[in-house]
PDB file of N, CA and C in Angstrom:
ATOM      1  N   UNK A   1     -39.411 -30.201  42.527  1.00  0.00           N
ATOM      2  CA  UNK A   1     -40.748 -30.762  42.562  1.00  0.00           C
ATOM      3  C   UNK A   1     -41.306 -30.813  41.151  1.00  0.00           C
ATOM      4  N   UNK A   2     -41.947 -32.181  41.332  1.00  0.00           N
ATOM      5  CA  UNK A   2     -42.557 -31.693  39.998  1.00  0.00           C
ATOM      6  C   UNK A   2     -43.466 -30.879  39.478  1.00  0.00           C
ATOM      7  N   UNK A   3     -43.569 -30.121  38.352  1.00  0.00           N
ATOM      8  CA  UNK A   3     -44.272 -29.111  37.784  1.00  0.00           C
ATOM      9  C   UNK A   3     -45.942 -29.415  37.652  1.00  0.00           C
ATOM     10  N   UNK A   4     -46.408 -30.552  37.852  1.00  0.00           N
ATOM     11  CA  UNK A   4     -47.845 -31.121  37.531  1.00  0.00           C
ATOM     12  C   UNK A   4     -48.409 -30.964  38.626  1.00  0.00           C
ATOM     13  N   UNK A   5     -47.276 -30.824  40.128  1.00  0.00           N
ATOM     14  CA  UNK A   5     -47.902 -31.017  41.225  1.00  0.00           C
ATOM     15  C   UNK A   5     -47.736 -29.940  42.136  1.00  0.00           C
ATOM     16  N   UNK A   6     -48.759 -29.386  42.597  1.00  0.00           N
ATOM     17  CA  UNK A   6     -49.096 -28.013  43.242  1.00  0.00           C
ATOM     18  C   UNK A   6     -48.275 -28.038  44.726  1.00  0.00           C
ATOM     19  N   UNK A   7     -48.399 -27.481  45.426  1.00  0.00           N
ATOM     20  CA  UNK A   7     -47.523 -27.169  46.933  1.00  0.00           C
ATOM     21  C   UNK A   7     -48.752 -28.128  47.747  1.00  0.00           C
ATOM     22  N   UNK A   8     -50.287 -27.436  47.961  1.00  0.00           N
ATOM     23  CA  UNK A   8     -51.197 -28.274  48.338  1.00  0.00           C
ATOM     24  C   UNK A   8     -51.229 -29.632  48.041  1.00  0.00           C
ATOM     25  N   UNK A   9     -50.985 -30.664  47.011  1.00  0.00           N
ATOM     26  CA  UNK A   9     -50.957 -31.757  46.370  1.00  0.00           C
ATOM     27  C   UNK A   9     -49.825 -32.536  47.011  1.00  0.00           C
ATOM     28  N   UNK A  10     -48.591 -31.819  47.073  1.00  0.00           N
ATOM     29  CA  UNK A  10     -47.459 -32.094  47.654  1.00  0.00           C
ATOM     30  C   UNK A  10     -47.564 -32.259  49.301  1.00  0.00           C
ATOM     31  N   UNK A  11     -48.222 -31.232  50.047  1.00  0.00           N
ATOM     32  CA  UNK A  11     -48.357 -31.297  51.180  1.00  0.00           C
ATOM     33  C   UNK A  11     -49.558 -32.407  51.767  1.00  0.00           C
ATOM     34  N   UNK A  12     -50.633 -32.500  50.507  1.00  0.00           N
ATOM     35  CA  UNK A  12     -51.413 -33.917  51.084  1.00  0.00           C
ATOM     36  C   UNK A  12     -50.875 -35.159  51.078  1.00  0.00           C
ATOM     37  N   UNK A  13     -49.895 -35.360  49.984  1.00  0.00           N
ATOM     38  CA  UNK A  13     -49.287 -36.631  49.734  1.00  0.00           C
ATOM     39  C   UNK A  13     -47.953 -36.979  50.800  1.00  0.00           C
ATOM     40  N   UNK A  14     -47.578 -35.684  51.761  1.00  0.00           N
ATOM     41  CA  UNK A  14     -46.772 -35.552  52.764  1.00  0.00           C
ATOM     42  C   UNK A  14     -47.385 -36.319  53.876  1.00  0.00           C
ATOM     43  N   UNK A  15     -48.668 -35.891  53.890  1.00  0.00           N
ATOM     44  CA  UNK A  15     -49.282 -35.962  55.151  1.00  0.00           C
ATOM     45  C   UNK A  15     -49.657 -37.131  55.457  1.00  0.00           C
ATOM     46  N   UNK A  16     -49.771 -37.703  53.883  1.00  0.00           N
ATOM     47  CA  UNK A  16     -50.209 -39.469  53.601  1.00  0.00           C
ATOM     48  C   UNK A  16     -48.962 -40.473  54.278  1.00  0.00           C
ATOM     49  N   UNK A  17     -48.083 -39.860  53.460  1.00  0.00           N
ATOM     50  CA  UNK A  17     -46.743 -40.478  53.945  1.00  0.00           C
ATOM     51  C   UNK A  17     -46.532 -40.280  55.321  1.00  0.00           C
ATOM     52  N   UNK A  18     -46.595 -39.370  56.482  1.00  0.00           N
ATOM     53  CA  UNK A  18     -46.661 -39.640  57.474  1.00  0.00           C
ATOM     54  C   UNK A  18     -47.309 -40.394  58.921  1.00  0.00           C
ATOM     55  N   UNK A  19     -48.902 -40.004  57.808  1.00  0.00           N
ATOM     56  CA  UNK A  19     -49.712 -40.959  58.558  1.00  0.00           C
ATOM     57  C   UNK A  19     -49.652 -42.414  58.638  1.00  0.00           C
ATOM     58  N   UNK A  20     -48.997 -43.010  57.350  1.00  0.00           N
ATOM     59  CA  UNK A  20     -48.784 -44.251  57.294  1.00  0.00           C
ATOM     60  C   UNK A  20     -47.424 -44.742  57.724  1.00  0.00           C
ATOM     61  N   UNK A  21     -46.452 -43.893  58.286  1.00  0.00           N
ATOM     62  CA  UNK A  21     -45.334 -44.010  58.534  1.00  0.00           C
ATOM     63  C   UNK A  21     -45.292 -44.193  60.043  1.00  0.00           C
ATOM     64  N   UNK A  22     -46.441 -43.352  60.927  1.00  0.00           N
ATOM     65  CA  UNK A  22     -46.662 -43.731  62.148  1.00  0.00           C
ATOM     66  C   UNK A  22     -47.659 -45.124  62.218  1.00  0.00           C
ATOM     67  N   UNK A  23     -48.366 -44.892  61.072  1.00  0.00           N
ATOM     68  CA  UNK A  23     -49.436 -46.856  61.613  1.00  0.00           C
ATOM     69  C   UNK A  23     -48.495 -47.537  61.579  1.00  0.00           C
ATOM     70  N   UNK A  24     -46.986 -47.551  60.495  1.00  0.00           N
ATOM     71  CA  UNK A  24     -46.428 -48.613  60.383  1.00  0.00           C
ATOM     72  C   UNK A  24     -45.504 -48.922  61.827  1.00  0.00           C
ATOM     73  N   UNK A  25     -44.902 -47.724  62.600  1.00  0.00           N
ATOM     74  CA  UNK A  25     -44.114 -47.750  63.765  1.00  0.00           C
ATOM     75  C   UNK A  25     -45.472 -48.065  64.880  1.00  0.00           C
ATOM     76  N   UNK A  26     -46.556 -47.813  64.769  1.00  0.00           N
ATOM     77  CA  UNK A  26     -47.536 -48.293  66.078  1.00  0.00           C
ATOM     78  C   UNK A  26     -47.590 -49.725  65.689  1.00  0.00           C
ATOM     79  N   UNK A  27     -47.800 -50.549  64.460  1.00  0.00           N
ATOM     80  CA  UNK A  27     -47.672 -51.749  64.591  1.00  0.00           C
ATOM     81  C   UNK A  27     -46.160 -52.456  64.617  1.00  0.00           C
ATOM     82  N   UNK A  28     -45.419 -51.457  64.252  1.00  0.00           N
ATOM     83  CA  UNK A  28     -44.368 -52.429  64.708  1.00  0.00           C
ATOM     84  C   UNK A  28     -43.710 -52.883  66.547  1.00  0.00           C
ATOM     85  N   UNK A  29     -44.041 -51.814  66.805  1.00  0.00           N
ATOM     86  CA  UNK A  29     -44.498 -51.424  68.086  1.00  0.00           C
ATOM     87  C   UNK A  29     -45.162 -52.572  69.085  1.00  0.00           C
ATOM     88  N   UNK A  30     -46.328 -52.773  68.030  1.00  0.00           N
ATOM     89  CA  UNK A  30     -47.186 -53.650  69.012  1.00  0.00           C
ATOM     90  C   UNK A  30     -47.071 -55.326  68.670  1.00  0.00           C
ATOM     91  N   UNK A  31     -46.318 -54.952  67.552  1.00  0.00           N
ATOM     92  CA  UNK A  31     -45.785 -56.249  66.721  1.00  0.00           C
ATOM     93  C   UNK A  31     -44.749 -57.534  67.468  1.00  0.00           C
ATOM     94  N   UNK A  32     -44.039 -56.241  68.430  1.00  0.00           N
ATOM     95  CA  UNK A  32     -42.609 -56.668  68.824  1.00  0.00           C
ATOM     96  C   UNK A  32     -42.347 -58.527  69.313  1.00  0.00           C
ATOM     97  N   UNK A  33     -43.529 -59.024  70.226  1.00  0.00           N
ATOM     98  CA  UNK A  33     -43.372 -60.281  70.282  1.00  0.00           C
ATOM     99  C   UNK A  33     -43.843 -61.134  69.666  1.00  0.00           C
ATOM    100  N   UNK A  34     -44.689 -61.004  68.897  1.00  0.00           N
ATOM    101  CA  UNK A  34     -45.126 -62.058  67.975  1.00  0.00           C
ATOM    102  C   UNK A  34     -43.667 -62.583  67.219  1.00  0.00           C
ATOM    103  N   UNK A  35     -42.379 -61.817  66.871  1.00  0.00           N
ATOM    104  CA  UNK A  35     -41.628 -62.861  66.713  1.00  0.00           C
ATOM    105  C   UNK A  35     -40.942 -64.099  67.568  1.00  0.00           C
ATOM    106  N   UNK A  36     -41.227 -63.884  68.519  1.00  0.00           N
ATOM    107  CA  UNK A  36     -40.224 -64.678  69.458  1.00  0.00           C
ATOM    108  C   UNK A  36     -39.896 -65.881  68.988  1.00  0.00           C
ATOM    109  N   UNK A  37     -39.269 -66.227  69.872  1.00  0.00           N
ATOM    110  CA  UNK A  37     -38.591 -67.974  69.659  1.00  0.00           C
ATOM    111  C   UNK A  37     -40.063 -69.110  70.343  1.00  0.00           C
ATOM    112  N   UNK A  38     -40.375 -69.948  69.417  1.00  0.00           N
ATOM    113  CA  UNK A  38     -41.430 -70.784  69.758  1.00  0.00           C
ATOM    114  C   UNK A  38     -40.898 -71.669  71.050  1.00  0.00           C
ATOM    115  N   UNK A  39     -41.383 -71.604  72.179  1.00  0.00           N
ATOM    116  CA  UNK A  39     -40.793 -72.677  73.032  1.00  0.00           C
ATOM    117  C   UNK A  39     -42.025 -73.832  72.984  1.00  0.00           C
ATOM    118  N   UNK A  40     -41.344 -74.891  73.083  1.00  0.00           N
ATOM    119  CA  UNK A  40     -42.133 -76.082  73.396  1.00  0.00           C
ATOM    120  C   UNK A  40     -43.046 -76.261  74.287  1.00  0.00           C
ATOM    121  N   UNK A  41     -43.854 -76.372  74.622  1.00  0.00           N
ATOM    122  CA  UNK A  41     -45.038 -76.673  75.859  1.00  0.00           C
ATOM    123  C   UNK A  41     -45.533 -77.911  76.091  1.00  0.00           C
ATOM    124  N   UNK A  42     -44.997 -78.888  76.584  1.00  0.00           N
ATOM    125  CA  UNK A  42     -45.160 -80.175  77.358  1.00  0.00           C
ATOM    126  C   UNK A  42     -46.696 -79.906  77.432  1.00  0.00           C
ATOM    127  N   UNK A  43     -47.441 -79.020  78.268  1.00  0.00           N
ATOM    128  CA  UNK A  43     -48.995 -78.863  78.411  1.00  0.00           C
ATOM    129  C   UNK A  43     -49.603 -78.641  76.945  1.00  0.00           C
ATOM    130  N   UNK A  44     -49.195 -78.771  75.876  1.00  0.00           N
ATOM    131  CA  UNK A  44     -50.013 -77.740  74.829  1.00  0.00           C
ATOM    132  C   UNK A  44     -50.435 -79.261  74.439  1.00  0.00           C
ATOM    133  N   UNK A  45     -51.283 -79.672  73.412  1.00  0.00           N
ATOM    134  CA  UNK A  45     -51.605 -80.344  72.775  1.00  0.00           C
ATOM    135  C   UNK A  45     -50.575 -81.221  72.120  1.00  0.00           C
ATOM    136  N   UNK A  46     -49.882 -80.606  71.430  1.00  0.00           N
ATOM    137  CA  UNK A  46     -48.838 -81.625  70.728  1.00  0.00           C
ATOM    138  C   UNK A  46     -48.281 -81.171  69.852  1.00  0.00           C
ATOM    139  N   UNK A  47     -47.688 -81.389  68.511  1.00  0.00           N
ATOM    140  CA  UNK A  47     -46.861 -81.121  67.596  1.00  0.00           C
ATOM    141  C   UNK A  47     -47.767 -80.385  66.586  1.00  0.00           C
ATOM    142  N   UNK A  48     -48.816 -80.166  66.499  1.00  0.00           N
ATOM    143  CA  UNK A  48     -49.730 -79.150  65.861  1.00  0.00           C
ATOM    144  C   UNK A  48     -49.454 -78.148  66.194  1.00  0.00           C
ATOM    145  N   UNK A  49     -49.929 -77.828  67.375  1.00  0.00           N
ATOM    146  CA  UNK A  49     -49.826 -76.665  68.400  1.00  0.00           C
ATOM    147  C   UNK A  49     -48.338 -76.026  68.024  1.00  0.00           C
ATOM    148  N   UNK A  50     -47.529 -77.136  68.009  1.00  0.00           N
ATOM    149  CA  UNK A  50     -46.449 -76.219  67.977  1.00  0.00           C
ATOM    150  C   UNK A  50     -45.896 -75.555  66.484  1.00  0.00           C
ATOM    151  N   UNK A  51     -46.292 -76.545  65.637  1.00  0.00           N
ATOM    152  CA  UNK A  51     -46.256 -76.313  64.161  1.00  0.00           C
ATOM    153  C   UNK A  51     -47.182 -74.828  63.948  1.00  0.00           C
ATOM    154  N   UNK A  52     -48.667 -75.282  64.154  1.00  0.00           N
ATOM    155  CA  UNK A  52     -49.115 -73.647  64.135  1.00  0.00           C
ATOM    156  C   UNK A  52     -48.329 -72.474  64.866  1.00  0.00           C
ATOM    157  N   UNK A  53     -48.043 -72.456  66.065  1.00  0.00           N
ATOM    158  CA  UNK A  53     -47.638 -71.550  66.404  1.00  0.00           C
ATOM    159  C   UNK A  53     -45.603 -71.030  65.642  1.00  0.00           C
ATOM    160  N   UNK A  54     -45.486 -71.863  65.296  1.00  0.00           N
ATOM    161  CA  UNK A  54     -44.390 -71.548  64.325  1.00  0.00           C
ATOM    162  C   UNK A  54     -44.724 -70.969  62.937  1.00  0.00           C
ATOM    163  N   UNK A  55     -45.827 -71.588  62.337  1.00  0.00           N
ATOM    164  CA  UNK A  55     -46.585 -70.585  61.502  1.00  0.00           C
ATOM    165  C   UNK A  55     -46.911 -69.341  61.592  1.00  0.00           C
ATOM    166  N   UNK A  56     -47.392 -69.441  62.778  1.00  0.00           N
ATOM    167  CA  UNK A  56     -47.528 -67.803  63.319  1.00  0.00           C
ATOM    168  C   UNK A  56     -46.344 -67.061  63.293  1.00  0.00           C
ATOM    169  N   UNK A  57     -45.140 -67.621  63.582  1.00  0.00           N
ATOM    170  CA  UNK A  57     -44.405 -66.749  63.902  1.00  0.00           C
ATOM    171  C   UNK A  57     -43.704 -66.584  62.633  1.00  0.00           C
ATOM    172  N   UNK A  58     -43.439 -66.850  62.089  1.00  0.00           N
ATOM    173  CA  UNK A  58     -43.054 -67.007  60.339  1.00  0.00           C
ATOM    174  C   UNK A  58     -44.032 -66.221  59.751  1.00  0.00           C
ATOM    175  N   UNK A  59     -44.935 -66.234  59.692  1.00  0.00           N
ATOM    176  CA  UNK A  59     -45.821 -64.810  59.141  1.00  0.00           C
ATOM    177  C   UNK A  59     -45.643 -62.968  60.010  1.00  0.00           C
ATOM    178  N   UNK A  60     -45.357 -63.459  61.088  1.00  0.00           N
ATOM    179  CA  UNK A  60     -45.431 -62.032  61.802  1.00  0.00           C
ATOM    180  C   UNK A  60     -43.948 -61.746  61.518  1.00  0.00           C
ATOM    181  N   UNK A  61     -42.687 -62.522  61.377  1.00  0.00           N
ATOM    182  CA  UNK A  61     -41.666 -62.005  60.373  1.00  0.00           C
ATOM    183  C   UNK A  61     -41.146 -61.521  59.537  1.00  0.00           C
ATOM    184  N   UNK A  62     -42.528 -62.018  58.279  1.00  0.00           N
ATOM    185  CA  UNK A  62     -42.347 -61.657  56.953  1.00  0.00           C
ATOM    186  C   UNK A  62     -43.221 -60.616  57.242  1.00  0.00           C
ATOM    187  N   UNK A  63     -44.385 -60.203  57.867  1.00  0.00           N
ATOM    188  CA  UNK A  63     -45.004 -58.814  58.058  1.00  0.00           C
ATOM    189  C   UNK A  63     -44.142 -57.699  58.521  1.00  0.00           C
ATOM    190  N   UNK A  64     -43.039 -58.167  58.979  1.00  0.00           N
ATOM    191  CA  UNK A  64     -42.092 -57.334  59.946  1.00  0.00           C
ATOM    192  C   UNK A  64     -41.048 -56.910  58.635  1.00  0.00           C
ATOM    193  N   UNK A  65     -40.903 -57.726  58.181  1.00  0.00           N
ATOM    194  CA  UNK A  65     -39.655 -57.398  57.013  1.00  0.00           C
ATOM    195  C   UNK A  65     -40.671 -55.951  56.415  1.00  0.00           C
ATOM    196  N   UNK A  66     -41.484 -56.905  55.581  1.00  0.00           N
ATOM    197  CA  UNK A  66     -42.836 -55.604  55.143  1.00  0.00           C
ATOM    198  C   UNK A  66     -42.708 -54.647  55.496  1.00  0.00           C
ATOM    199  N   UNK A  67     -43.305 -54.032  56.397  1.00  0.00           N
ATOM    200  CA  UNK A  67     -42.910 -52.936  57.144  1.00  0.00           C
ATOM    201  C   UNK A  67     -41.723 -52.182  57.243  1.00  0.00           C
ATOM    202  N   UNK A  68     -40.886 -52.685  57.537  1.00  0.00           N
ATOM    203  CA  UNK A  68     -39.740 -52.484  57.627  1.00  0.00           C
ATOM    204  C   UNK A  68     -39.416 -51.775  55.933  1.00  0.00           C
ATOM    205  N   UNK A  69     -39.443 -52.297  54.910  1.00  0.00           N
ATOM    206  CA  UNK A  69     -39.284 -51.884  53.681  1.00  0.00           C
ATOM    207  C   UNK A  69     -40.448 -51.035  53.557  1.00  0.00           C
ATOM    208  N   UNK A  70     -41.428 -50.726  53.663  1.00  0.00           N
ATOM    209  CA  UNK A  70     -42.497 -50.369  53.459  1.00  0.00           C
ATOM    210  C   UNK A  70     -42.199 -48.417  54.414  1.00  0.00           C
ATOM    211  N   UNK A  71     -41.537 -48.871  55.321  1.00  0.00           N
ATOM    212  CA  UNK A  71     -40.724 -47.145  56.414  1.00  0.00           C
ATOM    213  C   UNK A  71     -40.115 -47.167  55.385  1.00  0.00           C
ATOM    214  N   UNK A  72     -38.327 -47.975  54.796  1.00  0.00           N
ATOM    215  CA  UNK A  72     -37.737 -47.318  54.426  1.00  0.00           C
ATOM    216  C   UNK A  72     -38.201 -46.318  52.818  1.00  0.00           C
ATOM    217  N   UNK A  73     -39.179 -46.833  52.299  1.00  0.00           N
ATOM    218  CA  UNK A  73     -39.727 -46.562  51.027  1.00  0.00           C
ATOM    219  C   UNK A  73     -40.328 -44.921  51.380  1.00  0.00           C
ATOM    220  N   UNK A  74     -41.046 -44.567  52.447  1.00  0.00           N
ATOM    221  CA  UNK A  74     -41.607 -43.732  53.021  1.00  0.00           C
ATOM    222  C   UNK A  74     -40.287 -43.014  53.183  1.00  0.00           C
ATOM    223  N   UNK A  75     -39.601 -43.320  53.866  1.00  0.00           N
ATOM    224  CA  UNK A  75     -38.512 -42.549  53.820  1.00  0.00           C
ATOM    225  C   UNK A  75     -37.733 -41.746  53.529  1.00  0.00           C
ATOM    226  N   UNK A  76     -37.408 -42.239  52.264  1.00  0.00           N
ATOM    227  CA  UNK A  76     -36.698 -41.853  51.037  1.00  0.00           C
ATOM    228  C   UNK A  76     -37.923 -40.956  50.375  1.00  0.00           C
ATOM    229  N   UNK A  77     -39.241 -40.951  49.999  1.00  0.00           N
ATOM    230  CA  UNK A  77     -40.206 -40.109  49.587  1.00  0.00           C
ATOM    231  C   UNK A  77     -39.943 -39.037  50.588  1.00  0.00           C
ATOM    232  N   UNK A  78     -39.979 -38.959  51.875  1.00  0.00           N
ATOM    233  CA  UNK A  78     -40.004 -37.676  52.518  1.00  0.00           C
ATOM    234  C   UNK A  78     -38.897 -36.961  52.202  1.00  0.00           C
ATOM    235  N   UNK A  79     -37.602 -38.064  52.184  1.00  0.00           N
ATOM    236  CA  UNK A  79     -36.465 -37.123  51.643  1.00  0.00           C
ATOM    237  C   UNK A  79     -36.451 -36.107  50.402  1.00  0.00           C
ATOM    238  N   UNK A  80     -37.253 -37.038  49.581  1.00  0.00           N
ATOM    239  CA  UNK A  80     -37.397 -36.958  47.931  1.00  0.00           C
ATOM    240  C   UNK A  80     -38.020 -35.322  48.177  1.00  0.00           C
ATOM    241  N   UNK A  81     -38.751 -35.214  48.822  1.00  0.00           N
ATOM    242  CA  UNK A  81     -39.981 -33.963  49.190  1.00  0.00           C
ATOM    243  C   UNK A  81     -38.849 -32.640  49.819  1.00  0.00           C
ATOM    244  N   UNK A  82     -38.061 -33.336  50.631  1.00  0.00           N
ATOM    245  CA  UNK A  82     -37.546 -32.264  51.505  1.00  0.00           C
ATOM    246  C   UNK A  82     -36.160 -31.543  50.689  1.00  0.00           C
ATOM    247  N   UNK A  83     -35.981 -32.521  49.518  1.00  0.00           N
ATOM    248  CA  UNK A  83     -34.474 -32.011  48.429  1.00  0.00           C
ATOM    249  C   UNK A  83     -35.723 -31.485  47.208  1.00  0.00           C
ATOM    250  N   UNK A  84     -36.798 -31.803  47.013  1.00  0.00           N
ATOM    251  CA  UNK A  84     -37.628 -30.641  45.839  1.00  0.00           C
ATOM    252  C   UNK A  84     -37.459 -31.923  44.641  1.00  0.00           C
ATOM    253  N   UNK A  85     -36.822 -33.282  44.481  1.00  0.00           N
ATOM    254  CA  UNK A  85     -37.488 -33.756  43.976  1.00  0.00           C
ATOM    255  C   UNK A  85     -38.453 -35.256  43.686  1.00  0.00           C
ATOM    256  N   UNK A  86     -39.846 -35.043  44.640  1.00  0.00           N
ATOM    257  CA  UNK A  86     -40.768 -35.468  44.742  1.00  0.00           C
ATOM    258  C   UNK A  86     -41.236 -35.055  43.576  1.00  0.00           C
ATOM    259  N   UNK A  87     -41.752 -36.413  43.327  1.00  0.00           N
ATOM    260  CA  UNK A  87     -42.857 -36.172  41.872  1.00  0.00           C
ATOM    261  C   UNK A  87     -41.821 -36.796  40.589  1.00  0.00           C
ATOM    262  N   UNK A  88     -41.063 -36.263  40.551  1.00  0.00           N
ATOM    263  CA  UNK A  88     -39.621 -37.369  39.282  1.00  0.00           C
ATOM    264  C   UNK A  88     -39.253 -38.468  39.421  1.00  0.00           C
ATOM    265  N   UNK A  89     -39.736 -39.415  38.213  1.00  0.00           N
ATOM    266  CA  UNK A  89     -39.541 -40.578  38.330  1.00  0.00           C
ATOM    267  C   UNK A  89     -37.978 -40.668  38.589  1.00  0.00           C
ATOM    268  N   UNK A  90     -37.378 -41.968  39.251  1.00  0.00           N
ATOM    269  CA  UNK A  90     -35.933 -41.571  39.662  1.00  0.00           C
ATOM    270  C   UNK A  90     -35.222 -42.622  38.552  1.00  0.00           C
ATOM    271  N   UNK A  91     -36.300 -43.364  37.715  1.00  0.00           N
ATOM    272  CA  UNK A  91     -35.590 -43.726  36.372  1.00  0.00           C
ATOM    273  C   UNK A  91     -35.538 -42.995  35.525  1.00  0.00           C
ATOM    274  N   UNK A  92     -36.368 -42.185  34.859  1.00  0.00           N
ATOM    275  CA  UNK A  92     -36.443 -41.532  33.336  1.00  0.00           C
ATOM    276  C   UNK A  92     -36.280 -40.211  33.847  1.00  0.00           C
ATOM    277  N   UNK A  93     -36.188 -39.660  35.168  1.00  0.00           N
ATOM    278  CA  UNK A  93     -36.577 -38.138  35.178  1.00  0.00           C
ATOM    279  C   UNK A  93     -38.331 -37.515  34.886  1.00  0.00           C
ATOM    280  N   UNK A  94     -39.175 -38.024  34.066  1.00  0.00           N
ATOM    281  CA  UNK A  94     -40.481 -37.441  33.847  1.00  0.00           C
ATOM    282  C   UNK A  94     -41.203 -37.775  35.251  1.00  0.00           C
ATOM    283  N   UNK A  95     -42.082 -36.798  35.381  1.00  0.00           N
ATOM    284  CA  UNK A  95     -42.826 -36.363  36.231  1.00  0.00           C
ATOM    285  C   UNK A  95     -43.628 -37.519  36.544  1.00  0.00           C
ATOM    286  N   UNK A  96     -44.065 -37.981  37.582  1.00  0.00           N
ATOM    287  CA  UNK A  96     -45.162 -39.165  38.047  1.00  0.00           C
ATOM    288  C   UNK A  96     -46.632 -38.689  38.451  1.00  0.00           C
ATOM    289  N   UNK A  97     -47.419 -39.196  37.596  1.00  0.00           N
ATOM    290  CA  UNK A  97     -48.451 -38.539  37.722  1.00  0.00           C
ATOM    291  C   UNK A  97     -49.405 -38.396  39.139  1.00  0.00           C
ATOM    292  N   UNK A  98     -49.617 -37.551  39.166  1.00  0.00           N
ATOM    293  CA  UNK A  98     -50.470 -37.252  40.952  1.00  0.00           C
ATOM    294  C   UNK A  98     -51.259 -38.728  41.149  1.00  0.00           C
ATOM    295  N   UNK A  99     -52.271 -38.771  40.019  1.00  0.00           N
ATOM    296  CA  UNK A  99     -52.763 -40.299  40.457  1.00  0.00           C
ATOM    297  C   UNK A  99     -52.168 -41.227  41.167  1.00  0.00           C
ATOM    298  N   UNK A 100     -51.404 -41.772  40.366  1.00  0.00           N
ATOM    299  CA  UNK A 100     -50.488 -42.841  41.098  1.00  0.00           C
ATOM    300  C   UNK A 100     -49.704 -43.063  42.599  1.00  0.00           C
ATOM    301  N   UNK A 101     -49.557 -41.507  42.030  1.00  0.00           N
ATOM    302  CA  UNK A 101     -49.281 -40.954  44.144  1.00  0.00           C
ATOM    303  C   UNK A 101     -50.015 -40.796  45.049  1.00  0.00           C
ATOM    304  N   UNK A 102     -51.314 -40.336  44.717  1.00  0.00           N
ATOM    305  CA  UNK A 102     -52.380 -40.506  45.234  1.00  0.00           C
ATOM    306  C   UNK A 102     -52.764 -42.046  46.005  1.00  0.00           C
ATOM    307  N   UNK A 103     -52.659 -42.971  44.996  1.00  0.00           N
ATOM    308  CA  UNK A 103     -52.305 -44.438  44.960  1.00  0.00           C
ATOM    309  C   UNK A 103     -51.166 -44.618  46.400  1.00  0.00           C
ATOM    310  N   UNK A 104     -50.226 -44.438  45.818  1.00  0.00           N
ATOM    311  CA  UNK A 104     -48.555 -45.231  46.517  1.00  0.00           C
ATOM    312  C   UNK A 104     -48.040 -43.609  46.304  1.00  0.00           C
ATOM    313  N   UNK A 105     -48.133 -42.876  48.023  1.00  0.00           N
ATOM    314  CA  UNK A 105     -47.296 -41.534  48.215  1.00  0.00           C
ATOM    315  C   UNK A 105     -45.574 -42.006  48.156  1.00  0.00           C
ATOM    316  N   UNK A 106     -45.263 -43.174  48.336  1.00  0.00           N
ATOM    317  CA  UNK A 106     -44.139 -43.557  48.508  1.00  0.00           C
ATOM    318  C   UNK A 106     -43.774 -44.020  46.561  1.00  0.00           C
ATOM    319  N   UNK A 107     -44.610 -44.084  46.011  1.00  0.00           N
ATOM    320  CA  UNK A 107     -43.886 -44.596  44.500  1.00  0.00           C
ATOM    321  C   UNK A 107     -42.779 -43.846  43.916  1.00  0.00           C
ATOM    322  N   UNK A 108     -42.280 -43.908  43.891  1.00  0.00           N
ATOM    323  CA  UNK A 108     -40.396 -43.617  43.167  1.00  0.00           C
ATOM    324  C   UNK A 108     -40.793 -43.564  41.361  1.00  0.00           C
ATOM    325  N   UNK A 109     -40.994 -44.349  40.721  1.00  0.00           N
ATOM    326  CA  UNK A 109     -41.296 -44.220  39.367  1.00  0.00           C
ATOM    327  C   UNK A 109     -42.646 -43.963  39.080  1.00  0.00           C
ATOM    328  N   UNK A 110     -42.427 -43.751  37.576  1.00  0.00           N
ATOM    329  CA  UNK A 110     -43.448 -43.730  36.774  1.00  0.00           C
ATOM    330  C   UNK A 110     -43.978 -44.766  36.325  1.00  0.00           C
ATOM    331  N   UNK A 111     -45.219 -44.349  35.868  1.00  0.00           N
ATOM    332  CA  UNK A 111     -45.875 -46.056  35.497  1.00  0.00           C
ATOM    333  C   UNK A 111     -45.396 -46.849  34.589  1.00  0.00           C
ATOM    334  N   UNK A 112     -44.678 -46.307  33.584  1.00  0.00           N
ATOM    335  CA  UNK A 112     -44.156 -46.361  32.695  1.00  0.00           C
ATOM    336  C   UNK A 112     -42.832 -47.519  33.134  1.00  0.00           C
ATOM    337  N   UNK A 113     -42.001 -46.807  33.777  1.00  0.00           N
ATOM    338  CA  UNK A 113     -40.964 -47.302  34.384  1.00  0.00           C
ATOM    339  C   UNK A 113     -41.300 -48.643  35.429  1.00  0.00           C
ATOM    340  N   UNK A 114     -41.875 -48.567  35.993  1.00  0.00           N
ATOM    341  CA  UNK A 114     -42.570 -49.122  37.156  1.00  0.00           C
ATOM    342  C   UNK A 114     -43.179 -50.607  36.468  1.00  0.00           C
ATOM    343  N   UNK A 115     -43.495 -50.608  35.275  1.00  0.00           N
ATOM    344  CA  UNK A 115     -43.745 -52.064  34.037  1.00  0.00           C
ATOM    345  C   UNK A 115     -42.868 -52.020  34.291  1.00  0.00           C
TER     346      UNK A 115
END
């Protein structure tokens, strides 16, 4: 762990990471059909209708990818926490400052690195 960052500091930025690790599985959760396959609807209006709703579904995809990277990032931070080193940038080795984690509990580098 890093040396800048206390056990308390460590355990709030845990707690961050988990809380956002379950919003991300409750929306993926509730996410699940918004991808589906657009079927055609003879009743709908017309080729708008269906164009928007393909829009729709092309955005709730790329939200899904999101997420999806957004757990595994969380992830790897909890790991980072549970092997002792949370808080080291995983380019240069120097310590990442609490701020930034404070910021992004999931950030991997330093700011430095992170330019």
């Amino acid at each position: 762990m890093a040396d800048d960052l206390s056990e308390r500091e460590i355990a709030t930025l845990k707690a961050l990471l988990l809380q956002r690790q379950a919003e991300l599985k409750a929306l993926d959760e509730e996410a699940a059909g918004w991808s589906d396959t657009v079927e055609l609807d003879q009743q709908s209006v017309g080729r708008l209708s269906r164009m928007d709703a393909m829009q729709q579904q092309e955005m709730a995809q790329a939200e899904a990818r999101r997420r999806v990277h957004d757990l595994a990032r969380i992830d790897i931070a909890l790991n980072r926490i549970d092997e002792d080193e949370y808080g080291w940038c995983a380019e240069c080795g120097e310590p990442i400052a609490y701020k930034r984690l404070e910021i992004d509990p999931a950030a991997a580098l330093c700011i430095g690195c992170a330019s």
